[in-house]
Protein backbone atom coordinates (compact mmCIF):
# COMPACT_ATOMS: atom_id res chain seq x y z
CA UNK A 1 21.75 61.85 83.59
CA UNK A 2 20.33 64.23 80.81
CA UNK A 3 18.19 63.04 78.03
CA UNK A 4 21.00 63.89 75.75
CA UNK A 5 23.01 60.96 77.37
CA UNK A 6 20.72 58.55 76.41
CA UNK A 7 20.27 56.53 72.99
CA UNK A 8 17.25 54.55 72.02
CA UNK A 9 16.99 52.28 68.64
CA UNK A 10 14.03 50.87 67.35
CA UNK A 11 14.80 47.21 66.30
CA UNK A 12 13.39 47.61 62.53
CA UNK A 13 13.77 44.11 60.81
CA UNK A 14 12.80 45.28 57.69
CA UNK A 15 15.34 48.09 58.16
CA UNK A 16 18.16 45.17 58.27
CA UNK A 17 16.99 43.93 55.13
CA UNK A 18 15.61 40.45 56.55
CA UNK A 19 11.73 39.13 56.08
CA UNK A 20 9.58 39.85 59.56
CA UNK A 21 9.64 35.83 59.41
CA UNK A 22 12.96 35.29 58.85
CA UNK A 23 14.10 37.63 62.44
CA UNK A 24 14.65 34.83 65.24
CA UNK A 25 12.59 37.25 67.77
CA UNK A 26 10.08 37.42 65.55
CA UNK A 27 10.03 32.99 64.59
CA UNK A 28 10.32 32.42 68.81
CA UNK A 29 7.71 35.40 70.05
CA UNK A 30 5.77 36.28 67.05
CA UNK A 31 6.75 39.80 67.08
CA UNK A 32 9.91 41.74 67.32
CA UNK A 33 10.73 44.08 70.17
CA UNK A 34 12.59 47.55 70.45
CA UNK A 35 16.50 47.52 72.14
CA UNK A 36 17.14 50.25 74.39
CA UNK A 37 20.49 51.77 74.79
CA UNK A 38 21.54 53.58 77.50
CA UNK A 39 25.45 55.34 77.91
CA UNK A 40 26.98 57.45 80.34
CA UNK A 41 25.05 55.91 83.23
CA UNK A 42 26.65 57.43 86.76
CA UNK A 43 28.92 54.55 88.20
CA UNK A 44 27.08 54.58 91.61
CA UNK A 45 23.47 54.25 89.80
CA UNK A 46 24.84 51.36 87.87
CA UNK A 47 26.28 49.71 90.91
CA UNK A 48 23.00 50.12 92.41
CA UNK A 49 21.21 48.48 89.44
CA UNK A 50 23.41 45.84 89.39
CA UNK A 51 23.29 44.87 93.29
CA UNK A 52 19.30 45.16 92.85
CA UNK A 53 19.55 42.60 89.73
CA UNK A 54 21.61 40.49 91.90
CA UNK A 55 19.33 40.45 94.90
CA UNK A 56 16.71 39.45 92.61
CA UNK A 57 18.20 36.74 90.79
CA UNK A 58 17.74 38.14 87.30
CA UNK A 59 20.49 39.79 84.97
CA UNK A 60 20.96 43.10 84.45
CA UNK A 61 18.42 43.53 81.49
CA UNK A 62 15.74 41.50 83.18
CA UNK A 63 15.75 43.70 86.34
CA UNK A 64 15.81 46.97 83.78
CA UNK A 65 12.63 45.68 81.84
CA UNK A 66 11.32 44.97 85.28
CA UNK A 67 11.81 48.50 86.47
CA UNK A 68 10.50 50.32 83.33
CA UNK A 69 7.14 47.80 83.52
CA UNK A 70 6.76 49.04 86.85
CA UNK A 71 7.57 52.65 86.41
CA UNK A 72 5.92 53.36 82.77
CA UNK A 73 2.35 53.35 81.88
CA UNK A 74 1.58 52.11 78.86
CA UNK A 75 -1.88 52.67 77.19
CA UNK A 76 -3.24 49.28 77.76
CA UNK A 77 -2.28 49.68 81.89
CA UNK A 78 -4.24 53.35 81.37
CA UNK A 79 -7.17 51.80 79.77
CA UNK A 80 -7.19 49.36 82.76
CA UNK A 81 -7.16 51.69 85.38
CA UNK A 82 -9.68 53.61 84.13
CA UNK A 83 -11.80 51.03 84.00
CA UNK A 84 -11.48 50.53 87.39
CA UNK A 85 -12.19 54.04 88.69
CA UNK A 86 -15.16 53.73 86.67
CA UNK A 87 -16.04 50.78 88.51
CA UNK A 88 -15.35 51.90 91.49
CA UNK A 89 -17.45 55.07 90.80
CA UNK A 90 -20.32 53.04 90.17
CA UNK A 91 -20.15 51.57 93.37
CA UNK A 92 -19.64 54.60 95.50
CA UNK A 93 -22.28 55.57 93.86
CA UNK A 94 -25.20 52.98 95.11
CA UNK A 95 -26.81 53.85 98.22
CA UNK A 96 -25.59 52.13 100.81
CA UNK A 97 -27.22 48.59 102.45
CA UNK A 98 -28.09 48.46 105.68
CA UNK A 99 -26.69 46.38 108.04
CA UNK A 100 -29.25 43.45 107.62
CA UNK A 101 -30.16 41.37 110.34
CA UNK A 102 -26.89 41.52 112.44
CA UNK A 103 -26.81 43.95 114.75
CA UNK A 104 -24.45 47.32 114.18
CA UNK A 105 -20.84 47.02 116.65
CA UNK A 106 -22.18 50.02 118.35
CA UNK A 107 -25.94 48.18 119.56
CA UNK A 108 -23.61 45.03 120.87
CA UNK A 109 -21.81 47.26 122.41
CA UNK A 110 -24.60 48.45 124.64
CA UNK A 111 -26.28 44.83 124.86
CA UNK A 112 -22.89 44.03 126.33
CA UNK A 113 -23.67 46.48 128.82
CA UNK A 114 -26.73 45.71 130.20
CA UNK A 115 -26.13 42.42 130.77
């Protein structure tokens, strides 16, 4: 599928000439989201998608927005994983503990032996 195959819309409310409060996405949800179009999808990719959606229990646009959550980062899921590699920095970077009193695998090991 090229890019050229592929329409996307921005739901504008204001664009439609209604209030923000007056668009039923916007009274349920507080906010209004985008619709995405997509044409000229290949018949076997659709059948695919369509299976998937069934196996999943969801319809057809469910499994889609599942898919695309999955599969696109979004700034906020950036943010968050940056976070984490900073926290994960900081702990690589500690010096390490020692093993306390337990004994290592490897001295058990040998007490095993010498018994």
């Amino acid at each position: 599928m090229r890019f050229s195959d592929c329409h996307c819309w921005r739901a504008d409310v204001e664009s439609q000439g209604a209030a923000p409060s007056e668009h039923p996405a916007r009274l349920f949800l507080g906010f209004h989201m985008a619709t995405l179009y997509v044409e000229n999808v290949p018949e076997d990719l659709y059948n695919s998608l369509r299976e998937r959606a069934r196996r999943h229990r969801r319809s057809m646009a469910a499994e889609v927005l599942s898919l695309l959550e999955e599969n696109v980062v979004t700034p906020a899921e950036l943010k968050s994983r940056a976070l984490f590699v900073r926290k994960l920095r900081q702990l690589r970077s500690h010096a390490m503990r020692s093993p306390g009193p337990f004994s290592t695998t490897e001295e058990m090991q040998r007490e095993d032996r010498m018994r």
